[in-house]
Protein backbone atom coordinates (compact mmCIF):
# COMPACT_ATOMS: atom_id res chain seq x y z
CA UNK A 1 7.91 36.44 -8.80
CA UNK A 2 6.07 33.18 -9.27
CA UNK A 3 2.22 33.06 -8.04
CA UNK A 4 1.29 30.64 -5.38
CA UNK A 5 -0.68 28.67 -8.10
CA UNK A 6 1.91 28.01 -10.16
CA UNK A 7 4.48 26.96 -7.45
CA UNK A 8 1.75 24.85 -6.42
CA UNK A 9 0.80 23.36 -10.22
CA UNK A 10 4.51 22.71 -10.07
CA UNK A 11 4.28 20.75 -7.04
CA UNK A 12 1.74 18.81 -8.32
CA UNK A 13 3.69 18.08 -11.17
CA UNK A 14 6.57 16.74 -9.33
CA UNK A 15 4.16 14.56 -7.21
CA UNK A 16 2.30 13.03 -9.78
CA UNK A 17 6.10 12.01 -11.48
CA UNK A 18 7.36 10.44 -7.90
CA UNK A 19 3.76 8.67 -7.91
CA UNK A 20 4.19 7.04 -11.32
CA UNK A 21 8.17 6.36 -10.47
CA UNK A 22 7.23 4.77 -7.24
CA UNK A 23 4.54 2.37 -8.58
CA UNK A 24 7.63 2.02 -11.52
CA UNK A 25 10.67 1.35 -8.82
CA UNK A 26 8.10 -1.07 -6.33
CA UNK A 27 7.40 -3.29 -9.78
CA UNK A 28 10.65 -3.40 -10.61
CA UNK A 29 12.17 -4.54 -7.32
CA UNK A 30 9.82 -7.37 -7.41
CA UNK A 31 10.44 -8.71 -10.91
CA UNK A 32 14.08 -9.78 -11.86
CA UNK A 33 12.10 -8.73 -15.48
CA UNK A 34 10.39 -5.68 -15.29
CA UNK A 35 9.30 -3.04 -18.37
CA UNK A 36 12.22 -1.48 -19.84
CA UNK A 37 10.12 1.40 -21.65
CA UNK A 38 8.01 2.27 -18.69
CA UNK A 39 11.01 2.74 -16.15
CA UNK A 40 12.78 4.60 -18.32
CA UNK A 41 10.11 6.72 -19.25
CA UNK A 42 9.21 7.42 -15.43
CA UNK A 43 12.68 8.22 -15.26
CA UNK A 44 12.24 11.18 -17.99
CA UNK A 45 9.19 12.55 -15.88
CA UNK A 46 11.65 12.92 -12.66
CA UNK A 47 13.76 14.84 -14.80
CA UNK A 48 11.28 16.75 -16.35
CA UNK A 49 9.79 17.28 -13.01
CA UNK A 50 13.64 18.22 -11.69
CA UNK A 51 14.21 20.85 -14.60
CA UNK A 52 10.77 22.71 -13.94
CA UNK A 53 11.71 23.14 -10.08
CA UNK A 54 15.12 24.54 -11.18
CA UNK A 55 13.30 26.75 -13.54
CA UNK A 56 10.43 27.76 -10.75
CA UNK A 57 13.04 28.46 -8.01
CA UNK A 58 14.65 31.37 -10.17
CA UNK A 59 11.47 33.22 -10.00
CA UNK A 60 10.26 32.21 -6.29
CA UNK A 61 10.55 33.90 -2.74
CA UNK A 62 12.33 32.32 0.42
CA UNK A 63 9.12 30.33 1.55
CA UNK A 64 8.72 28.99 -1.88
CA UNK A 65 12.62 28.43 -2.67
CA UNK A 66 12.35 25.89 0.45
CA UNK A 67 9.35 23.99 -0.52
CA UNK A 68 10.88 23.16 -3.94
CA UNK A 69 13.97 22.28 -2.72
CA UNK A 70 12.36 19.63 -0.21
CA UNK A 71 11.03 18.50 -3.29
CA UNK A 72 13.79 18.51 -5.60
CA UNK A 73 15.16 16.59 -2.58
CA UNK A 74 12.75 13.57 -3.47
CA UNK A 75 13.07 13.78 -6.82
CA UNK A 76 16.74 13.25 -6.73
CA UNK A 77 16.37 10.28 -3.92
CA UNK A 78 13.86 9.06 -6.26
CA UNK A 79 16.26 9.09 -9.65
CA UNK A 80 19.17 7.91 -7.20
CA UNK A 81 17.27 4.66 -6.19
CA UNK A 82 15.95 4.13 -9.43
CA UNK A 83 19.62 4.26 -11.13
CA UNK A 84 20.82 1.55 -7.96
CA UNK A 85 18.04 -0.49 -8.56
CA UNK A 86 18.75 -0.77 -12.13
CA UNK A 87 23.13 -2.01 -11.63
């Protein structure tokens, strides 16, 4: 079973990468030009972030199962609007 810390370092994780693709996605809406290599690399930390919560919520209880899935929730809102943005 996975300890509280490391659900919670996994969290963290996940929070820091929707920080970083925020501040990525609010830039980019405002610029018709915006930094190629930067979105796309906050786009690898969602997924990162995405594959490490799939990974966590093998080894989780209920309580645990639910937080990461509120997050995984985010994540994928976040890589959805980041895709729209981009077409």
């Amino acid at each position: 079973m996975a300890t509280r810390e490391s659900v919670d370092n996994c969290l963290l994780h996940c929070n820091e990468a929707l920080e970083i693709a925020n501040q990525q996605y609010s830039e980019a809406a405002k610029q018709e030009h915006y930094n190629d290599e930067d979105y796309i690399q906050s786009q690898q930390l969602l997924q990162l972030a995405a594959n490490e919560l799939q990974l966590m919520a093998h080894s989780c209880n209920d309580q645990q199962r639910e937080q990461l899935n509120r997050m995984k929730i985010q994540i994928e809102q976040m890589q959805h609007d980041m895709i729209t943005l981009r077409h």
